[in-house]
PDB file of N, CA and C in Angstrom:
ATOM      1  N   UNK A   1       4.742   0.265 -21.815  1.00  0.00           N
ATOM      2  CA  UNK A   1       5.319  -0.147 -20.556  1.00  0.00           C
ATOM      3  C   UNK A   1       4.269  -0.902 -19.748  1.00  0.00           C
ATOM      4  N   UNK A   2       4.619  -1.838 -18.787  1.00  0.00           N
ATOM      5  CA  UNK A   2       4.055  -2.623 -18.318  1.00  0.00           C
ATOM      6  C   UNK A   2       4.429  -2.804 -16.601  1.00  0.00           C
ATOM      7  N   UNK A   3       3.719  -2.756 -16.089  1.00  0.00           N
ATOM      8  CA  UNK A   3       3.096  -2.437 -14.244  1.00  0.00           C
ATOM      9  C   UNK A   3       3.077  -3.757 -13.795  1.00  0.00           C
ATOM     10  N   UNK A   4       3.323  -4.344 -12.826  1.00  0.00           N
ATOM     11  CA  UNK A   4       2.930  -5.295 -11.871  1.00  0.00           C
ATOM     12  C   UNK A   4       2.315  -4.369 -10.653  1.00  0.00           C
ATOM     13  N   UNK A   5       1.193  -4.863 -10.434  1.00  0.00           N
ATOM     14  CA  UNK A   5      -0.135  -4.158  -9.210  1.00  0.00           C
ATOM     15  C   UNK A   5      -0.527  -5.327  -8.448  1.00  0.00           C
ATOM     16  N   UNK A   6      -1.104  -5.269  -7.325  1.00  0.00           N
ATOM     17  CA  UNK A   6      -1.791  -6.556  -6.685  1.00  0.00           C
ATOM     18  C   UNK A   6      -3.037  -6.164  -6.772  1.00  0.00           C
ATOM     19  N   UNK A   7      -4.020  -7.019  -7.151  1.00  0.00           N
ATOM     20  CA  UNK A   7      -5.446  -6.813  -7.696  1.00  0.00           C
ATOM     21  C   UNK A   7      -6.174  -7.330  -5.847  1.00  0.00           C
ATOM     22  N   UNK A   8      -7.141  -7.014  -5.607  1.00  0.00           N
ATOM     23  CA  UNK A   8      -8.119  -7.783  -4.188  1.00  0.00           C
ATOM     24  C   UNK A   8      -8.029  -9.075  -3.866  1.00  0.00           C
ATOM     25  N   UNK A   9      -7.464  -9.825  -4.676  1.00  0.00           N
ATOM     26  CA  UNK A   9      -7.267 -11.663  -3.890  1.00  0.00           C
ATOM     27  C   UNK A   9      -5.987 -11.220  -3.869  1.00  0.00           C
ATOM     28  N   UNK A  10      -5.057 -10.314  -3.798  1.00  0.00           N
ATOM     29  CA  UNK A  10      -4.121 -10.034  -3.428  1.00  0.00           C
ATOM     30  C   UNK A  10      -2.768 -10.996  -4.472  1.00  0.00           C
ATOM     31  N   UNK A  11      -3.326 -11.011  -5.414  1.00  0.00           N
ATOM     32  CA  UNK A  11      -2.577 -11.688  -6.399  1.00  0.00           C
ATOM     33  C   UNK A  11      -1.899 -10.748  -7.270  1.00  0.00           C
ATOM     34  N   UNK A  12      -0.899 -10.891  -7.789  1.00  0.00           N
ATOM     35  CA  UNK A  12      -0.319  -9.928  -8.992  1.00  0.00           C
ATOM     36  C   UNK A  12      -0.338 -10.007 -10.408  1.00  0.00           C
ATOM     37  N   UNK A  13      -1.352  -8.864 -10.760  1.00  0.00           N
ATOM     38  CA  UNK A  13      -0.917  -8.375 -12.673  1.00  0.00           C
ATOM     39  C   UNK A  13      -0.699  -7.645 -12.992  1.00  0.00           C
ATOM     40  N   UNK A  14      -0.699  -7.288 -14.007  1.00  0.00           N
ATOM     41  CA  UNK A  14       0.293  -6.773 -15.196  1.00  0.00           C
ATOM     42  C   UNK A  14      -1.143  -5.670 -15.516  1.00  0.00           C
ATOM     43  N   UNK A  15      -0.470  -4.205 -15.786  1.00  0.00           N
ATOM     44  CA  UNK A  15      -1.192  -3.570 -16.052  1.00  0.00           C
ATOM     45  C   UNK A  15      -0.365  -2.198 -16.901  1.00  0.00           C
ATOM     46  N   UNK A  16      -1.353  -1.950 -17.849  1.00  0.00           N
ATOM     47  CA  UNK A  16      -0.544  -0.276 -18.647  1.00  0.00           C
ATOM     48  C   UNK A  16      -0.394   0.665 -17.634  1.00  0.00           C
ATOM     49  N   UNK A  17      -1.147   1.189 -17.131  1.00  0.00           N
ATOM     50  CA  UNK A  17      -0.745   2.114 -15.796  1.00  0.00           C
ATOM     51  C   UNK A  17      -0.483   1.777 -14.436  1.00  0.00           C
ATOM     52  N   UNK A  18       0.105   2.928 -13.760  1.00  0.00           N
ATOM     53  CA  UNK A  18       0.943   2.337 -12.586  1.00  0.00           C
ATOM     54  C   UNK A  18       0.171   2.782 -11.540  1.00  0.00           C
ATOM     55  N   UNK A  19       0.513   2.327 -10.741  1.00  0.00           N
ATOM     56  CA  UNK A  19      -0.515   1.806  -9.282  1.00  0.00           C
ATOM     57  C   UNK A  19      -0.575   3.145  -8.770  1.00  0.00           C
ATOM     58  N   UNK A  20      -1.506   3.953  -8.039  1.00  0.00           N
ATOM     59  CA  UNK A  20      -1.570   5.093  -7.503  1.00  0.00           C
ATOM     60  C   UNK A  20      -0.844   5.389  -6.130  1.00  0.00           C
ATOM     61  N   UNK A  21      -1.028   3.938  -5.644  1.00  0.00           N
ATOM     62  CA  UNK A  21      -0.433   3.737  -3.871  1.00  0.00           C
ATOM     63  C   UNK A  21       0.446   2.707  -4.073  1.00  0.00           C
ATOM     64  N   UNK A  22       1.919   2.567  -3.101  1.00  0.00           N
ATOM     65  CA  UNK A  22       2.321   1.761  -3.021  1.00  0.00           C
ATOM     66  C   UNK A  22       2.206   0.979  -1.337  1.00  0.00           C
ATOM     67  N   UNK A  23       2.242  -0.273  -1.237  1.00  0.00           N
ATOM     68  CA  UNK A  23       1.880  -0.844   0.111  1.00  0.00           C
ATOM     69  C   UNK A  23       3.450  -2.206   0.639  1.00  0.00           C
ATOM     70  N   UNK A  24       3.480  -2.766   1.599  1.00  0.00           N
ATOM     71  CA  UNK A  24       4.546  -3.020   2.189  1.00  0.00           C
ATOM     72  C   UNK A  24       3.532  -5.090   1.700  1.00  0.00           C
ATOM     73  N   UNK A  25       4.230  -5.867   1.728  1.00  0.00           N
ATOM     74  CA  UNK A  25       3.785  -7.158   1.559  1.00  0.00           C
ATOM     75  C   UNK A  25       3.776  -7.620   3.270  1.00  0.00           C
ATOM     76  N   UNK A  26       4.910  -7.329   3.970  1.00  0.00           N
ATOM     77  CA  UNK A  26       4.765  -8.451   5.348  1.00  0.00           C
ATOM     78  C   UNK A  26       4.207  -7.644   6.076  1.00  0.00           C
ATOM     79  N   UNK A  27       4.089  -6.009   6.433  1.00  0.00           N
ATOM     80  CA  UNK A  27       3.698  -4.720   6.990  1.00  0.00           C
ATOM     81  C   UNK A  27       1.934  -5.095   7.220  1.00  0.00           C
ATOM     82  N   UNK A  28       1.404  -5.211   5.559  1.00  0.00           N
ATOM     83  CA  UNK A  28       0.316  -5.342   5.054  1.00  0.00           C
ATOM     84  C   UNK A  28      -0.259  -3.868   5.098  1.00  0.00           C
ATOM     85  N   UNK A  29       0.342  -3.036   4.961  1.00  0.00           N
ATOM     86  CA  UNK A  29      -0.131  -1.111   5.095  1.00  0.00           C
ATOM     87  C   UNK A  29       0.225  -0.969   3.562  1.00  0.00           C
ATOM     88  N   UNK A  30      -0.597  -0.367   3.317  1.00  0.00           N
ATOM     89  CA  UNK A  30      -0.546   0.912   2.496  1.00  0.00           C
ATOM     90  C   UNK A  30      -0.677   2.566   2.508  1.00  0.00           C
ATOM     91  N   UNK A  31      -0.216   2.799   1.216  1.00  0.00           N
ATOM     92  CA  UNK A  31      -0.059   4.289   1.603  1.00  0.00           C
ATOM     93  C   UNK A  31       0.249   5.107   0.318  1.00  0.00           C
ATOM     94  N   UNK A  32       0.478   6.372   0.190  1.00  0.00           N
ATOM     95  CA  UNK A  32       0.918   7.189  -1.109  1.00  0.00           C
ATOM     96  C   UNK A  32       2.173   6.715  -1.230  1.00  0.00           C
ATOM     97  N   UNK A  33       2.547   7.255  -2.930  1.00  0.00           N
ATOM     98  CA  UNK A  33       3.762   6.784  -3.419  1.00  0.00           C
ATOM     99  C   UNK A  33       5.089   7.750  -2.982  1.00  0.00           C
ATOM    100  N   UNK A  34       4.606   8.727  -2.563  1.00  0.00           N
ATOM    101  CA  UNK A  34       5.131  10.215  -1.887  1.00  0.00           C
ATOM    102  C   UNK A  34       5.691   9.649   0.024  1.00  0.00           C
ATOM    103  N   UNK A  35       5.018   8.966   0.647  1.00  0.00           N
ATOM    104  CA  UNK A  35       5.023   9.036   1.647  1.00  0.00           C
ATOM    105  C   UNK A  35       5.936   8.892   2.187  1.00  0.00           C
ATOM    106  N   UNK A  36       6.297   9.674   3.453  1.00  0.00           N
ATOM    107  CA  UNK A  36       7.713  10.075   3.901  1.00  0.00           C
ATOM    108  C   UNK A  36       8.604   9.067   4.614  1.00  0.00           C
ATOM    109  N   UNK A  37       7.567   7.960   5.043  1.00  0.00           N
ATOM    110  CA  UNK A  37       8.046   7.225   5.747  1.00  0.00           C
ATOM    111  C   UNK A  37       8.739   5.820   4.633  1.00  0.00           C
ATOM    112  N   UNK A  38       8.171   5.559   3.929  1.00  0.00           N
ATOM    113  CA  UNK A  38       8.565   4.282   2.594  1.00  0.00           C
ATOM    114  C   UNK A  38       9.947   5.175   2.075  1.00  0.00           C
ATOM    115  N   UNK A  39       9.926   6.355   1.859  1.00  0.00           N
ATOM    116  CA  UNK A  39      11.092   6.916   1.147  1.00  0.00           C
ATOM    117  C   UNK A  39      12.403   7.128   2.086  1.00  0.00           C
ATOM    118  N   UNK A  40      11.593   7.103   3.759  1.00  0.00           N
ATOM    119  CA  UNK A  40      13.329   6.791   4.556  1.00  0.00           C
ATOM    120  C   UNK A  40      13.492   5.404   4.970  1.00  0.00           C
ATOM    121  N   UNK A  41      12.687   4.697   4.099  1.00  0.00           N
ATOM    122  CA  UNK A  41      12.668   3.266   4.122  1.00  0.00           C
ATOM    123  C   UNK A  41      13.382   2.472   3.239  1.00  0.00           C
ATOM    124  N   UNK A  42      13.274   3.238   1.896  1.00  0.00           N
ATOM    125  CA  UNK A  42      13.737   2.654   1.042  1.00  0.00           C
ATOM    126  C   UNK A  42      15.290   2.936   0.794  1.00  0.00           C
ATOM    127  N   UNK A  43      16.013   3.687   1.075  1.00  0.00           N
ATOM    128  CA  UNK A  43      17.567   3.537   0.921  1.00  0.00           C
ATOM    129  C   UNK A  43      18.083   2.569   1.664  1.00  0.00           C
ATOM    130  N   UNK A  44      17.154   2.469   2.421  1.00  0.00           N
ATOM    131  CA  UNK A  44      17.808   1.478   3.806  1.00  0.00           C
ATOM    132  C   UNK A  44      18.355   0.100   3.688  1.00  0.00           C
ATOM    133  N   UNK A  45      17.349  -0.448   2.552  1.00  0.00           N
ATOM    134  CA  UNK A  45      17.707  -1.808   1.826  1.00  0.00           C
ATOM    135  C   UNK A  45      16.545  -2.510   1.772  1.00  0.00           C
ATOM    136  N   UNK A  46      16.100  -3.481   2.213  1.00  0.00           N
ATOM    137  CA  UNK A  46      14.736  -4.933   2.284  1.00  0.00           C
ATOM    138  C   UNK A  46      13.866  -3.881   1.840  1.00  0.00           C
ATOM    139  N   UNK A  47      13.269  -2.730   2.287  1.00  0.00           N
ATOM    140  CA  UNK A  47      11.528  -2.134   2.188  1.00  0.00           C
ATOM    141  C   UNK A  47      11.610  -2.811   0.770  1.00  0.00           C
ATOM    142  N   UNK A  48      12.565  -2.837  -0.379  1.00  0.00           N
ATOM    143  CA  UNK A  48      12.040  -2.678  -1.206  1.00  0.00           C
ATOM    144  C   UNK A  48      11.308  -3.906  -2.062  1.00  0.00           C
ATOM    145  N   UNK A  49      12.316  -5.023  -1.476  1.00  0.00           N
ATOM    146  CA  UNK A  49      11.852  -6.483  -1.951  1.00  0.00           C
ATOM    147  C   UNK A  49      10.368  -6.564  -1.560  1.00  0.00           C
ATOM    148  N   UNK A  50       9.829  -6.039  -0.542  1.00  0.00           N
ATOM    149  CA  UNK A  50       8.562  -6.292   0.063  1.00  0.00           C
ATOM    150  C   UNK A  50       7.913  -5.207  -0.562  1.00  0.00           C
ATOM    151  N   UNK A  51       7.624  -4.523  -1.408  1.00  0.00           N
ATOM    152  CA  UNK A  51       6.914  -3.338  -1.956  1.00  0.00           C
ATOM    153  C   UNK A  51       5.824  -3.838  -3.301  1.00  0.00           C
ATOM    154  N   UNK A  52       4.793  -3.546  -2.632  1.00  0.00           N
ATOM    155  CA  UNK A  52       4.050  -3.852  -3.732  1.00  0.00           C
ATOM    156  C   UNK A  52       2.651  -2.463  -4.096  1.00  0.00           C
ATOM    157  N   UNK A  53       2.566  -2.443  -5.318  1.00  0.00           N
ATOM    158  CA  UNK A  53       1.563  -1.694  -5.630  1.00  0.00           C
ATOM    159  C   UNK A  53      -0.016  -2.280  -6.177  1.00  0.00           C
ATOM    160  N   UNK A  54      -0.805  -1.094  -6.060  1.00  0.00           N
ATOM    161  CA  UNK A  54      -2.528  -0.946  -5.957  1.00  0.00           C
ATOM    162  C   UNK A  54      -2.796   0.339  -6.895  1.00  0.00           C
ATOM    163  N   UNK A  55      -3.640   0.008  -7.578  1.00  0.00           N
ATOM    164  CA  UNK A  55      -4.343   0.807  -8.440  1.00  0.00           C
ATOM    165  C   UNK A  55      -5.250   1.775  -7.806  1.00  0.00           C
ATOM    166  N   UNK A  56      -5.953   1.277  -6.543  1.00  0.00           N
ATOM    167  CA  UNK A  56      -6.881   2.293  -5.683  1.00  0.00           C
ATOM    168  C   UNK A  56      -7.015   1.704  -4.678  1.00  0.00           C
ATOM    169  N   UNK A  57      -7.081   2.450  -3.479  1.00  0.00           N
ATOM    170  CA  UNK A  57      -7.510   2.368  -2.499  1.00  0.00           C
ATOM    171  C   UNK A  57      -8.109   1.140  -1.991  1.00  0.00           C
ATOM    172  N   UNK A  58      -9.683   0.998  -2.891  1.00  0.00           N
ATOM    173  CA  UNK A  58     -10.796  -0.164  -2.178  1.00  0.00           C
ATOM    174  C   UNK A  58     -10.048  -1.213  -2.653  1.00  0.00           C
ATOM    175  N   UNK A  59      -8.791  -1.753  -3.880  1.00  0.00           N
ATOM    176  CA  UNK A  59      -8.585  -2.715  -3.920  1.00  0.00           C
ATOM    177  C   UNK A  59      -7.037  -2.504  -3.061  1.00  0.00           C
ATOM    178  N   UNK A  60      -6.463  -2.202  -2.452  1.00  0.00           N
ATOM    179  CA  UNK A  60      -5.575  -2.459  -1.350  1.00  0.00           C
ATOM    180  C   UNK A  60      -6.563  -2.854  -0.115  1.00  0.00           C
ATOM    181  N   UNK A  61      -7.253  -1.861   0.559  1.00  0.00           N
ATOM    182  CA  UNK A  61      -8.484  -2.366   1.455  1.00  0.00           C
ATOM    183  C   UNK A  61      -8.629  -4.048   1.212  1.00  0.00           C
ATOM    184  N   UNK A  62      -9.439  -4.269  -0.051  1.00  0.00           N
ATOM    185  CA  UNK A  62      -9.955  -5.441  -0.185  1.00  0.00           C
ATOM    186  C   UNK A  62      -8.512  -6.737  -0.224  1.00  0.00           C
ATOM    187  N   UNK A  63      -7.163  -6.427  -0.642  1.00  0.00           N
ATOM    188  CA  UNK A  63      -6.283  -7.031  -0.259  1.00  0.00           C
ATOM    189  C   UNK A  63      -5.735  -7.526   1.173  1.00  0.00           C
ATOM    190  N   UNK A  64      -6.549  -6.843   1.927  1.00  0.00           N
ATOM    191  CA  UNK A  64      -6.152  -6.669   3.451  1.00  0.00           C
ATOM    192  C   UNK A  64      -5.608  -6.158   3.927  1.00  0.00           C
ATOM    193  N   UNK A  65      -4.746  -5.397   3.309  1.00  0.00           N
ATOM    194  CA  UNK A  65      -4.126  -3.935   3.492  1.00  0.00           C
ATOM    195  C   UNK A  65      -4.489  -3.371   4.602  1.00  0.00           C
ATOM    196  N   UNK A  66      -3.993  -2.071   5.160  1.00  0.00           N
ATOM    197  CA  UNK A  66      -4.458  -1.173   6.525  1.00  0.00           C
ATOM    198  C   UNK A  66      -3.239   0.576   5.555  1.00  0.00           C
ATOM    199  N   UNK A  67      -4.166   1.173   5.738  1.00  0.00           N
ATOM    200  CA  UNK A  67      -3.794   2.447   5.615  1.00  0.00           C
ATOM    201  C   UNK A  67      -2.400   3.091   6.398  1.00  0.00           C
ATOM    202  N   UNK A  68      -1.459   3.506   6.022  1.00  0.00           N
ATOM    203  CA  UNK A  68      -0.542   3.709   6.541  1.00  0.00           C
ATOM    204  C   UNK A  68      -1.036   5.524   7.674  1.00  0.00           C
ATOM    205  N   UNK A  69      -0.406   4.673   8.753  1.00  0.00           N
ATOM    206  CA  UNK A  69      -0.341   5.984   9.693  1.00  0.00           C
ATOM    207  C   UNK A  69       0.123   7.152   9.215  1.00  0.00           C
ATOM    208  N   UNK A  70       1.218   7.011   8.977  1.00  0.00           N
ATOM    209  CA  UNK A  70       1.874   8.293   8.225  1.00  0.00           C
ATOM    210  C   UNK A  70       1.200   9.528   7.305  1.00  0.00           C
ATOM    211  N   UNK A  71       1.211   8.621   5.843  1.00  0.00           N
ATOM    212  CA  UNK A  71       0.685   9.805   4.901  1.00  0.00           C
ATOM    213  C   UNK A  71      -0.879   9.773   4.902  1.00  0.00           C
ATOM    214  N   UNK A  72      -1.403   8.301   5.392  1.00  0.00           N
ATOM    215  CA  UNK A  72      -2.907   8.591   5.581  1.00  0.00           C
ATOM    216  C   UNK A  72      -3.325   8.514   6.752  1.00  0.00           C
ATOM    217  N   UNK A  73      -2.895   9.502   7.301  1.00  0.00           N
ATOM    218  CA  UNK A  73      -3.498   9.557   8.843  1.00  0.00           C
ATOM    219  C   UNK A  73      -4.581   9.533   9.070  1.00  0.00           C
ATOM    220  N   UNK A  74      -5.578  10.157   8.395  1.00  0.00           N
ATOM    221  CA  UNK A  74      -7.146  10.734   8.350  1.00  0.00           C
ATOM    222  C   UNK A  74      -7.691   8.962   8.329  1.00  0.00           C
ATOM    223  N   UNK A  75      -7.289   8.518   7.215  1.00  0.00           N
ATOM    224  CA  UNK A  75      -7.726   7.230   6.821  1.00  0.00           C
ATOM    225  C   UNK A  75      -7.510   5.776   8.257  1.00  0.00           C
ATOM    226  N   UNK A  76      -6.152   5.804   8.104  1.00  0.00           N
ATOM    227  CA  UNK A  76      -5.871   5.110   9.419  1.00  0.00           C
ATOM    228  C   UNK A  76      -7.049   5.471  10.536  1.00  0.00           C
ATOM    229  N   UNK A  77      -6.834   6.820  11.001  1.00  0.00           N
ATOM    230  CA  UNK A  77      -7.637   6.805  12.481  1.00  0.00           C
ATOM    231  C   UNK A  77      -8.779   6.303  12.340  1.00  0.00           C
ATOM    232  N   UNK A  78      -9.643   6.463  10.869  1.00  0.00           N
ATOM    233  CA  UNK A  78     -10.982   5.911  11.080  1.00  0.00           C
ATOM    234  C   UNK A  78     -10.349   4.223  10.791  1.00  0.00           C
ATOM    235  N   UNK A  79      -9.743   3.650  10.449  1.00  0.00           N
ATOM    236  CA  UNK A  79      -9.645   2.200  10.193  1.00  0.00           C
ATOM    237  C   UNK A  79      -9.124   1.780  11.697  1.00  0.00           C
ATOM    238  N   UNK A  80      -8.857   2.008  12.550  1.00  0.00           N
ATOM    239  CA  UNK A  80      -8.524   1.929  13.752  1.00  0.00           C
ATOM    240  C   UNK A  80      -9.545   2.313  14.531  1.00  0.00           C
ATOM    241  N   UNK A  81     -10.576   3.464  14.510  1.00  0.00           N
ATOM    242  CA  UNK A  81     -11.316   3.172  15.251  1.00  0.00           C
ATOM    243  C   UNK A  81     -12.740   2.086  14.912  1.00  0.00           C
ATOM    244  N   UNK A  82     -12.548   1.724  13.513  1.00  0.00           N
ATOM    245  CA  UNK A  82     -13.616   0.478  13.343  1.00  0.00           C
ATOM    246  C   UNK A  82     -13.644  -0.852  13.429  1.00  0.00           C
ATOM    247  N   UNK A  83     -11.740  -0.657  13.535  1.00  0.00           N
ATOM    248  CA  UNK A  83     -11.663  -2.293  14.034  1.00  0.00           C
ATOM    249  C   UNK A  83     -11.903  -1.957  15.744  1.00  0.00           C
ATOM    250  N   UNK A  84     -11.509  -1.424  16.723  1.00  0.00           N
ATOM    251  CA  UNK A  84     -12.086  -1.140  18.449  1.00  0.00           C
ATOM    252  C   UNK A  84     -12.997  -1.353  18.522  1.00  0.00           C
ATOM    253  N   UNK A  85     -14.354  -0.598  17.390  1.00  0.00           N
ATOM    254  CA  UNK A  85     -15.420  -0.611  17.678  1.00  0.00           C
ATOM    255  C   UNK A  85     -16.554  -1.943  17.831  1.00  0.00           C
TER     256      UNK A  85
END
């Protein structure tokens, strides 16, 4: 089986395993694949056209990504307080 992931130039490939996090394309957040908020998102309709996945963390980061409030709260607050700072 075969994965589409967005790699750090924020481009998409093809990979054997599947992305750990999934993240929003126009949002530009990421977050777990669990997270409560994408899953009352997704029945809804559009979240899903815009859904893209990341293999880890530093390469969503390096995509330009921002940590989702929700399931990564811990993460967010410090990415919020380093862009203020």
């Amino acid at each position: 089986m075969s994965y589409t992931l967005l790699g750090a130039d924020g481009k998409p490939y093809r990979s054997t395993t599947p992305g750990t996090l999934g993240g929003h394309r126009r949002l530009r957040v990421y977050g777990r694949l669990d997270c409560p908020a994408a899953l009352r998102a997704l029945p809804r309709g559009r979240y899903a056209l815009h859904r893209v996945f990341f293999a880890d963390e530093r390469t969503a980061v390096a995509a330009g990504y921002r940590p989702c409030a929700v399931c990564l709260r811990h993460e967010y607050l410090e990415w919020k307080r380093d862009r203020e700072a």
